[in-house]
C-alpha atoms as a PDB file:
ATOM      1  CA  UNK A   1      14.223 -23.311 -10.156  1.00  0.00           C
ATOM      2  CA  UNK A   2      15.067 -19.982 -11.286  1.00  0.00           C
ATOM      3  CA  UNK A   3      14.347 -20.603 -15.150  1.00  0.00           C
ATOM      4  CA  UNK A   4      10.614 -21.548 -13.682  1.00  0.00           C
ATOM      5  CA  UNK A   5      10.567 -18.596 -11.945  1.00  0.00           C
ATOM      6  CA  UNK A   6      11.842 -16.326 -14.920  1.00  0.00           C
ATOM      7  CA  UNK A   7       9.272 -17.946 -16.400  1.00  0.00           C
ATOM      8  CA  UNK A   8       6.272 -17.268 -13.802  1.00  0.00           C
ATOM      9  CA  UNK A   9       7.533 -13.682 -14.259  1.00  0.00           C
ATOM     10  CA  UNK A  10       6.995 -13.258 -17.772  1.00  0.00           C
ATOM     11  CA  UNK A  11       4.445 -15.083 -17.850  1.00  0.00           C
ATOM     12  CA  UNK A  12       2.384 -12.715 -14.879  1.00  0.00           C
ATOM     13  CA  UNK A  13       3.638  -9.798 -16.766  1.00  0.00           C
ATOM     14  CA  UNK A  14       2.330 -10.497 -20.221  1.00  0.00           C
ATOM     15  CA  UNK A  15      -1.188 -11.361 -18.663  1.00  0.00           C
ATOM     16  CA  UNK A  16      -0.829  -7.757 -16.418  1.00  0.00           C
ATOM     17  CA  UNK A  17      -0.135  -6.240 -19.696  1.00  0.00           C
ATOM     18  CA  UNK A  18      -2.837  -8.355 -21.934  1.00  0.00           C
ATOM     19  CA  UNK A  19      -5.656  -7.219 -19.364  1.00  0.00           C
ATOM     20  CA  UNK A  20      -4.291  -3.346 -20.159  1.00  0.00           C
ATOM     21  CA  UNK A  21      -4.637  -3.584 -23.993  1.00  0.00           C
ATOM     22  CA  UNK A  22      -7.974  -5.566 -23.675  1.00  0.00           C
ATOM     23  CA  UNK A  23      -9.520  -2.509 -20.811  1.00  0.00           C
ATOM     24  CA  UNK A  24     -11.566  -0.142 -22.465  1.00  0.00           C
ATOM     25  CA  UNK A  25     -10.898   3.034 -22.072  1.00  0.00           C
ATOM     26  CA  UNK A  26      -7.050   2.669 -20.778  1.00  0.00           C
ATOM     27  CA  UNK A  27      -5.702   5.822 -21.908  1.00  0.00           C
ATOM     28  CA  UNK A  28      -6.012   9.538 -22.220  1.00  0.00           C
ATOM     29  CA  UNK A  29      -4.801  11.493 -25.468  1.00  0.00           C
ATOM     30  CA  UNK A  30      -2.908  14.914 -25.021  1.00  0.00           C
ATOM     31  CA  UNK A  31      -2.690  16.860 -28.104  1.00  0.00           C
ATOM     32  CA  UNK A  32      -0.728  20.415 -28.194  1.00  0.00           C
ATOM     33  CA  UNK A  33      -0.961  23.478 -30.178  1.00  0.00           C
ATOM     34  CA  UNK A  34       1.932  23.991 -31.881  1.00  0.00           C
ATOM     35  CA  UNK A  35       0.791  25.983 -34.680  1.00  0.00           C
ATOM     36  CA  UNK A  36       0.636  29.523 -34.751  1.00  0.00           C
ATOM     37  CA  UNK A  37      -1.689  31.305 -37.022  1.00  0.00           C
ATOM     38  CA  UNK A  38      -1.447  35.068 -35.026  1.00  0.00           C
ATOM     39  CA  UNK A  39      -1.109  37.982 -36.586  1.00  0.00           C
ATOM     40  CA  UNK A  40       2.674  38.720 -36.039  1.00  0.00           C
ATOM     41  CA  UNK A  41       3.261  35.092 -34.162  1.00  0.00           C
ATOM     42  CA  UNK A  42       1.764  34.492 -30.584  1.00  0.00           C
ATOM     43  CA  UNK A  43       5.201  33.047 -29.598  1.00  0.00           C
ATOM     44  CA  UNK A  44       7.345  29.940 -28.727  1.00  0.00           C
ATOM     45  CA  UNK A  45       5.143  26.389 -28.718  1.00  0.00           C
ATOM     46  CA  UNK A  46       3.533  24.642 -27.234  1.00  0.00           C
ATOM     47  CA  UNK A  47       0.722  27.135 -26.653  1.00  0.00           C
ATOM     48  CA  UNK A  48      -1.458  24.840 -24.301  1.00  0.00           C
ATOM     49  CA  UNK A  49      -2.941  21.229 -24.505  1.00  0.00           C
ATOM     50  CA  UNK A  50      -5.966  19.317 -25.606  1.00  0.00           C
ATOM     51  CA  UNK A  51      -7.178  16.391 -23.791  1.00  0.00           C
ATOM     52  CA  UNK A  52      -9.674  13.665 -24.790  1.00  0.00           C
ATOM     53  CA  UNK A  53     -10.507  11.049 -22.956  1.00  0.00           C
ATOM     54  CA  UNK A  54     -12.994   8.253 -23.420  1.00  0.00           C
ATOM     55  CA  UNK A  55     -15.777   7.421 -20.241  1.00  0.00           C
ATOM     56  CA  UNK A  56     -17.821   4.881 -20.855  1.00  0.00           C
ATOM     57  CA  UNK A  57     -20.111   5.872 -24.016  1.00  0.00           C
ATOM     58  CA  UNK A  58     -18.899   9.474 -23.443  1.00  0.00           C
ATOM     59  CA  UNK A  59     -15.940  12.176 -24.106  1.00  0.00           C
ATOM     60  CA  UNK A  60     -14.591  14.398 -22.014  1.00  0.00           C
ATOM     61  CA  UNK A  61     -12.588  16.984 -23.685  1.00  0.00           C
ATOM     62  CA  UNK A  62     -10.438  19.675 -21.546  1.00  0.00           C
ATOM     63  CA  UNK A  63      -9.035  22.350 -23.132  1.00  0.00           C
ATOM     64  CA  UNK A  64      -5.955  23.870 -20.883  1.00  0.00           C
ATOM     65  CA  UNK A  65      -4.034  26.867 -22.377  1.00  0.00           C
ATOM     66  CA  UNK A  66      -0.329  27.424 -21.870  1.00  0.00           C
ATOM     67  CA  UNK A  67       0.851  30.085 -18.980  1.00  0.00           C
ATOM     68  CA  UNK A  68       0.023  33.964 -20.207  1.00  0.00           C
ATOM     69  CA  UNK A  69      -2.171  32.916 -22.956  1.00  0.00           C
ATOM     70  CA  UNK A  70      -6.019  33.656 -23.314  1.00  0.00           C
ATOM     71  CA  UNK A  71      -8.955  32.816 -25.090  1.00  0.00           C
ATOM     72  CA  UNK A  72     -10.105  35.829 -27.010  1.00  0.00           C
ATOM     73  CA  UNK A  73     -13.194  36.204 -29.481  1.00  0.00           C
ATOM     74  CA  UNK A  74     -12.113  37.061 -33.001  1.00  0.00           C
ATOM     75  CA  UNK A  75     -13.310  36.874 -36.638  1.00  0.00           C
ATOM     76  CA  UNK A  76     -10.215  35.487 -36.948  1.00  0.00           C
ATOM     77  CA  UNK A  77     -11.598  31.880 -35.576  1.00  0.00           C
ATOM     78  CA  UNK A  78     -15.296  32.879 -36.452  1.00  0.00           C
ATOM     79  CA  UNK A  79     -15.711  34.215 -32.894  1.00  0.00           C
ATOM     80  CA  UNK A  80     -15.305  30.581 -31.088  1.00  0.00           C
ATOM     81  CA  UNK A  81     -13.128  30.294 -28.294  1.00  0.00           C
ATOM     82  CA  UNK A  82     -12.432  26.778 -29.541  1.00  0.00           C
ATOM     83  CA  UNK A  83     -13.467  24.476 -32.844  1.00  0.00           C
ATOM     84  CA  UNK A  84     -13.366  21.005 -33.592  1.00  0.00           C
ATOM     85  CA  UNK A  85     -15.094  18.437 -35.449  1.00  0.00           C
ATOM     86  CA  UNK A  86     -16.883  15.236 -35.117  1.00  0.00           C
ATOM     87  CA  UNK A  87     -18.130  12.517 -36.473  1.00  0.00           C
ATOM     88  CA  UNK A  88     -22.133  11.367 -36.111  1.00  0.00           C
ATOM     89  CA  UNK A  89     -22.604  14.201 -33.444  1.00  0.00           C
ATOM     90  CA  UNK A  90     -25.274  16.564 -33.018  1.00  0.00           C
ATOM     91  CA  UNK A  91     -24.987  19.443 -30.729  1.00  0.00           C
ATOM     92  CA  UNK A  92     -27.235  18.209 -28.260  1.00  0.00           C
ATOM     93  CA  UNK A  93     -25.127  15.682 -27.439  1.00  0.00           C
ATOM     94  CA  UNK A  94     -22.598  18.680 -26.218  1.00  0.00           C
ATOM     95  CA  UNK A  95     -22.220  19.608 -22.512  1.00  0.00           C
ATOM     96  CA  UNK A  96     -20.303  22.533 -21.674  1.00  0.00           C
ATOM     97  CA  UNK A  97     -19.398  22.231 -18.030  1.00  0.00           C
ATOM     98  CA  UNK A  98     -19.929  25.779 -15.744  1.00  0.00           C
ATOM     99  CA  UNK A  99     -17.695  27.824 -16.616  1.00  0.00           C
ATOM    100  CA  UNK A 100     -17.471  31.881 -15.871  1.00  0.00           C
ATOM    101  CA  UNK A 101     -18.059  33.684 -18.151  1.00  0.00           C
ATOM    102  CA  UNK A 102     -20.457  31.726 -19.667  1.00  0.00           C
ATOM    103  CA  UNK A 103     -19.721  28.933 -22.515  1.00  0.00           C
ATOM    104  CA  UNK A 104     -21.877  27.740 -24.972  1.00  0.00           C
ATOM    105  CA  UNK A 105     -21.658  25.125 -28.033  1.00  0.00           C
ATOM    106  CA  UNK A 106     -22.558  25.823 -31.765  1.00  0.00           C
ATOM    107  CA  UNK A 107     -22.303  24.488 -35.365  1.00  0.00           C
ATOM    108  CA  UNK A 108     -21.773  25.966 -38.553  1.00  0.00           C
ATOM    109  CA  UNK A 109     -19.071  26.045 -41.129  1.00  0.00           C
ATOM    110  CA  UNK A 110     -16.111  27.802 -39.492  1.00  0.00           C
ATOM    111  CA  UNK A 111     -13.447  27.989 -41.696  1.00  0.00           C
ATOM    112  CA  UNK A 112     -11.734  31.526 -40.205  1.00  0.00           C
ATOM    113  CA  UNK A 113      -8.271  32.537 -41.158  1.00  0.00           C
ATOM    114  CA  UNK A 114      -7.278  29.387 -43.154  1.00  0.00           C
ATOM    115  CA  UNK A 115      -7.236  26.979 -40.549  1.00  0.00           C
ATOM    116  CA  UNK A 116     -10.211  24.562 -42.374  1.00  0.00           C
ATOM    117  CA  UNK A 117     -13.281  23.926 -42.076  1.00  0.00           C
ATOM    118  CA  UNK A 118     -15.389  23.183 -38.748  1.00  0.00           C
ATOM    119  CA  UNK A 119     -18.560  21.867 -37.674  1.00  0.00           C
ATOM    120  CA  UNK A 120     -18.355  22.367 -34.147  1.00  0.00           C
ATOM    121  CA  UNK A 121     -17.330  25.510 -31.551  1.00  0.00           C
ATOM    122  CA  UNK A 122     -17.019  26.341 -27.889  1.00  0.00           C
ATOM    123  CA  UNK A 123     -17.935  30.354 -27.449  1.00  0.00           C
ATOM    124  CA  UNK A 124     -18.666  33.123 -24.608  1.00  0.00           C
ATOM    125  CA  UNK A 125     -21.744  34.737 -25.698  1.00  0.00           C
ATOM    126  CA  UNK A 126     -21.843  37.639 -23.338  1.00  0.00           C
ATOM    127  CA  UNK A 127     -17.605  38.174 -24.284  1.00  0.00           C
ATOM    128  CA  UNK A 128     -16.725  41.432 -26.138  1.00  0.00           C
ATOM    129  CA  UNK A 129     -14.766  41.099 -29.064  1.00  0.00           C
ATOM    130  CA  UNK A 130     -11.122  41.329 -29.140  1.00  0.00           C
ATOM    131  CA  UNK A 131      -9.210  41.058 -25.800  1.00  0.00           C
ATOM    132  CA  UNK A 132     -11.932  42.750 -24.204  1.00  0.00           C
ATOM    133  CA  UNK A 133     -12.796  40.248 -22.383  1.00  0.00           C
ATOM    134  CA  UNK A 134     -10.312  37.212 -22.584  1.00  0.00           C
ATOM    135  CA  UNK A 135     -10.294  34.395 -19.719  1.00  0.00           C
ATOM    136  CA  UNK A 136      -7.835  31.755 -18.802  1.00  0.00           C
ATOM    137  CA  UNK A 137      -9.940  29.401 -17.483  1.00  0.00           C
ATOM    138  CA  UNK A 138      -9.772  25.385 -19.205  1.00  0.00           C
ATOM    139  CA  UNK A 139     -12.904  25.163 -21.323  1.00  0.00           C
ATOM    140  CA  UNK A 140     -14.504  21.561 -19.998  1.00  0.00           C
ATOM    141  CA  UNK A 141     -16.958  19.857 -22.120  1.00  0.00           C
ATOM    142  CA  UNK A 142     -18.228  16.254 -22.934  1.00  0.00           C
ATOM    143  CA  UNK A 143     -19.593  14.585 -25.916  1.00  0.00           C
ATOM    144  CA  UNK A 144     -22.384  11.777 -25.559  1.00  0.00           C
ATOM    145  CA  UNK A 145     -22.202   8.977 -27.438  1.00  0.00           C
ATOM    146  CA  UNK A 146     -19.036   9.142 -29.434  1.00  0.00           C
ATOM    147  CA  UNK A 147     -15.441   7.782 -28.890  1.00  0.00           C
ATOM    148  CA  UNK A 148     -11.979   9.811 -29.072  1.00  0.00           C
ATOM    149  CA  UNK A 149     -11.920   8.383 -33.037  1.00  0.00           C
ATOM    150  CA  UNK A 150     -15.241  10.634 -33.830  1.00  0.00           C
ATOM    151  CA  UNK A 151     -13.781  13.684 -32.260  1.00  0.00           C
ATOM    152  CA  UNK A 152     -10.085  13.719 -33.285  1.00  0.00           C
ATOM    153  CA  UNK A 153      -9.839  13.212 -37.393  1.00  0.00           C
ATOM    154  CA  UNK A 154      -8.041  16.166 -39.190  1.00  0.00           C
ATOM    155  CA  UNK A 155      -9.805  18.644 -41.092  1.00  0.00           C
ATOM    156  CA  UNK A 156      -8.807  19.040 -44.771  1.00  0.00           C
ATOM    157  CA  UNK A 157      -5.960  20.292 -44.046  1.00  0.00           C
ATOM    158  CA  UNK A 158      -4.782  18.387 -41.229  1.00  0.00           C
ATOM    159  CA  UNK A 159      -5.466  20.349 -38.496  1.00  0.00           C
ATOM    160  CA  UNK A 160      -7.806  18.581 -35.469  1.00  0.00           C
ATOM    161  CA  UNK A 161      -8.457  21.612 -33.096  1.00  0.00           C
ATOM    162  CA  UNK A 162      -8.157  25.158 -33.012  1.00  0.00           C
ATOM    163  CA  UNK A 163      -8.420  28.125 -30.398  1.00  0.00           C
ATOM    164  CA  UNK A 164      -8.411  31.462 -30.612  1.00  0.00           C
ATOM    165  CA  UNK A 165      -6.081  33.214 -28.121  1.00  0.00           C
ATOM    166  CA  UNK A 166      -4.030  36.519 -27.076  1.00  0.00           C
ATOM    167  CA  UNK A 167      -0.567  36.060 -26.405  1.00  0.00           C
ATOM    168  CA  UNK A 168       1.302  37.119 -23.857  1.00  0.00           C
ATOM    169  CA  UNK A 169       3.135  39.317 -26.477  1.00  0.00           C
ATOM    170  CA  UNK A 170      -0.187  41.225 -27.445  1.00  0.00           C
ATOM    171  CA  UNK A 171      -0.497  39.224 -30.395  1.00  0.00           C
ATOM    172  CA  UNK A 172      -4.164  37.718 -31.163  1.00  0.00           C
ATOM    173  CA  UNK A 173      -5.038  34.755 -33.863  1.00  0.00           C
ATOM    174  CA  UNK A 174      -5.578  31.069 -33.966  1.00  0.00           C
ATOM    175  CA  UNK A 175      -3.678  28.223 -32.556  1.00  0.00           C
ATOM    176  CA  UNK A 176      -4.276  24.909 -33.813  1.00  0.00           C
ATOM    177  CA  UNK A 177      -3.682  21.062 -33.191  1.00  0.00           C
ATOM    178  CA  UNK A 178      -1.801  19.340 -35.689  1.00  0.00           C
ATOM    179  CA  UNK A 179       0.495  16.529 -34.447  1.00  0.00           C
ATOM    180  CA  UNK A 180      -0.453  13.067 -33.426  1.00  0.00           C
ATOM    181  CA  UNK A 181      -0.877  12.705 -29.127  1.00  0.00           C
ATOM    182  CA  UNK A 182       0.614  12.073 -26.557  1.00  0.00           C
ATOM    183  CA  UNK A 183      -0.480   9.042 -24.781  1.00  0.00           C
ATOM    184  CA  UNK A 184      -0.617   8.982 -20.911  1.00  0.00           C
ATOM    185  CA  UNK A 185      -2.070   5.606 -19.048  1.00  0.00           C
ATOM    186  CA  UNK A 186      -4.567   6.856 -16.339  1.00  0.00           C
ATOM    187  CA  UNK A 187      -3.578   6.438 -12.876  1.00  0.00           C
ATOM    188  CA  UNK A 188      -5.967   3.835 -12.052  1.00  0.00           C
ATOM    189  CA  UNK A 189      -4.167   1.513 -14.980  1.00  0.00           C
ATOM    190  CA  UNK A 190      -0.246   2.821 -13.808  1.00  0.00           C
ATOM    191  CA  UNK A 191      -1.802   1.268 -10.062  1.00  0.00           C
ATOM    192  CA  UNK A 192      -3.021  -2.341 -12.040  1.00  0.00           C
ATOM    193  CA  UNK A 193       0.379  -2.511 -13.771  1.00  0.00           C
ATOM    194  CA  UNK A 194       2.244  -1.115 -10.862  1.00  0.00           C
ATOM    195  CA  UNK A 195       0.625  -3.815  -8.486  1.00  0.00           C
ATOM    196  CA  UNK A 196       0.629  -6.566 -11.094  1.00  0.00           C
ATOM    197  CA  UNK A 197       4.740  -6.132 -11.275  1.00  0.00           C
ATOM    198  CA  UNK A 198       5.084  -5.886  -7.276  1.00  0.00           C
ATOM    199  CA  UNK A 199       3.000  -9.306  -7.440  1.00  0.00           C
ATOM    200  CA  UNK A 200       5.316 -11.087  -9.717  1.00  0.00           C
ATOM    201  CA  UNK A 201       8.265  -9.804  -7.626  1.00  0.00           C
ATOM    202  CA  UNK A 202       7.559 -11.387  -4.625  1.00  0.00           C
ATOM    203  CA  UNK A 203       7.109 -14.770  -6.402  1.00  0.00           C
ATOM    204  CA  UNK A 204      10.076 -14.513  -7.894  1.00  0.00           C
ATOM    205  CA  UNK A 205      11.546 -13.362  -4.586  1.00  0.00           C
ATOM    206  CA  UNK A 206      10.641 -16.750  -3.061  1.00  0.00           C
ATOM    207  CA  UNK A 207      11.141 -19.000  -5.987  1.00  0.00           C
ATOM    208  CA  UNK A 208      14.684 -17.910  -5.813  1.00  0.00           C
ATOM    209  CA  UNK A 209      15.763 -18.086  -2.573  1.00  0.00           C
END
């Protein structure tokens, strides 16, 4: 009796777990900025997060910088708050969600202060350059018709994102993305699984007793 229920167990748990891996769009990628191109370092890392995330045939892409730190406009990252490439994407497949001040996308080749080359850029037009007018607020913005693979391949030399910031030392420079992610399930698929093992439990509750 309770080898058949051991079994029911694994058994509900590998199909829980099948149905996870098969779901599109399961998971969210965080990526950090951990490297620090500023002119006399902007500090101790992680300077703030990047996360992509797949919906549907879109991406949604939320850039979130670390406590004190700012997005600035500098030569130093060709005057873009925050770069990145992608593959098979045209800018008007960009969104930039409301945002104050203003954000905007653009393309070009933006290869400022070593960090690689870029095809793509977040930017405050109406921003002064400098510090003058740095804002913390996450930069929010969605790509149509592309997955997480088209948006997150390193540039020539490694590096997948890059933002321009001022530290909470004074310093200014770019800040780029460089590691693999981190992986985090979505809370609707934590409920599935959660509910999935709670199932199984109470079977195995009953087969037992």
């Amino acid at each position: 009796m309770v080898r058949n229920a051991v079994r029911f167990v694994l058994v509900a748990f590998l199909l829980v777990a099948g149905f996870l891996v098969s779901a599109p769009y399961a998971n969210a990628d965080t990526f950090l900025f951990t490297s620090d191109h500023c002119t006399g370092g902007c500090g101790t890392a992680p300077f703030g997060t990047v996360t992509v995330n797949q919906n549907g045939a879109n991406v949604d892409i939320v850039v979130t910088l670390a406590a004190g730190y700012s997005f600035v406009k500098t030569g130093a990252a060709d005057f873009q708050a925050f770069k990145f490439n992608a593959v098979g994407v045209v800018l008007g497949d960009i969104t930039v969600d409301a945002h104050i001040p203003v954000l905007v996308a653009a393309t070009g080749a933006f290869n400022g202060n070593g960090t690689g080359t870029f095809a793509f850029g977040i930017n405050c037009p109406s921003c002064g350059n400098g510090a003058s007018d740095d804002f913390t607020a996450p930069i929010s913005f969605h790509v149509a018709n592309a997955t997480v693979a088209d948006l997150t391949q390193p540039n020539a030399l490694g590096n997948i994102f890059v933002a321009d910031v001022l530290a909470p030392n004074g310093n200014t420079g770019p800040i780029d993305v460089s590691t693999p992610p981190i992986t985090t399930p979505e809370p609707a698929t934590l409920t599935l699984l959660g509910l999935g093992l709670f199932g199984a439990g109470i079977v195995l509750r009953k087969k037992t007793r």
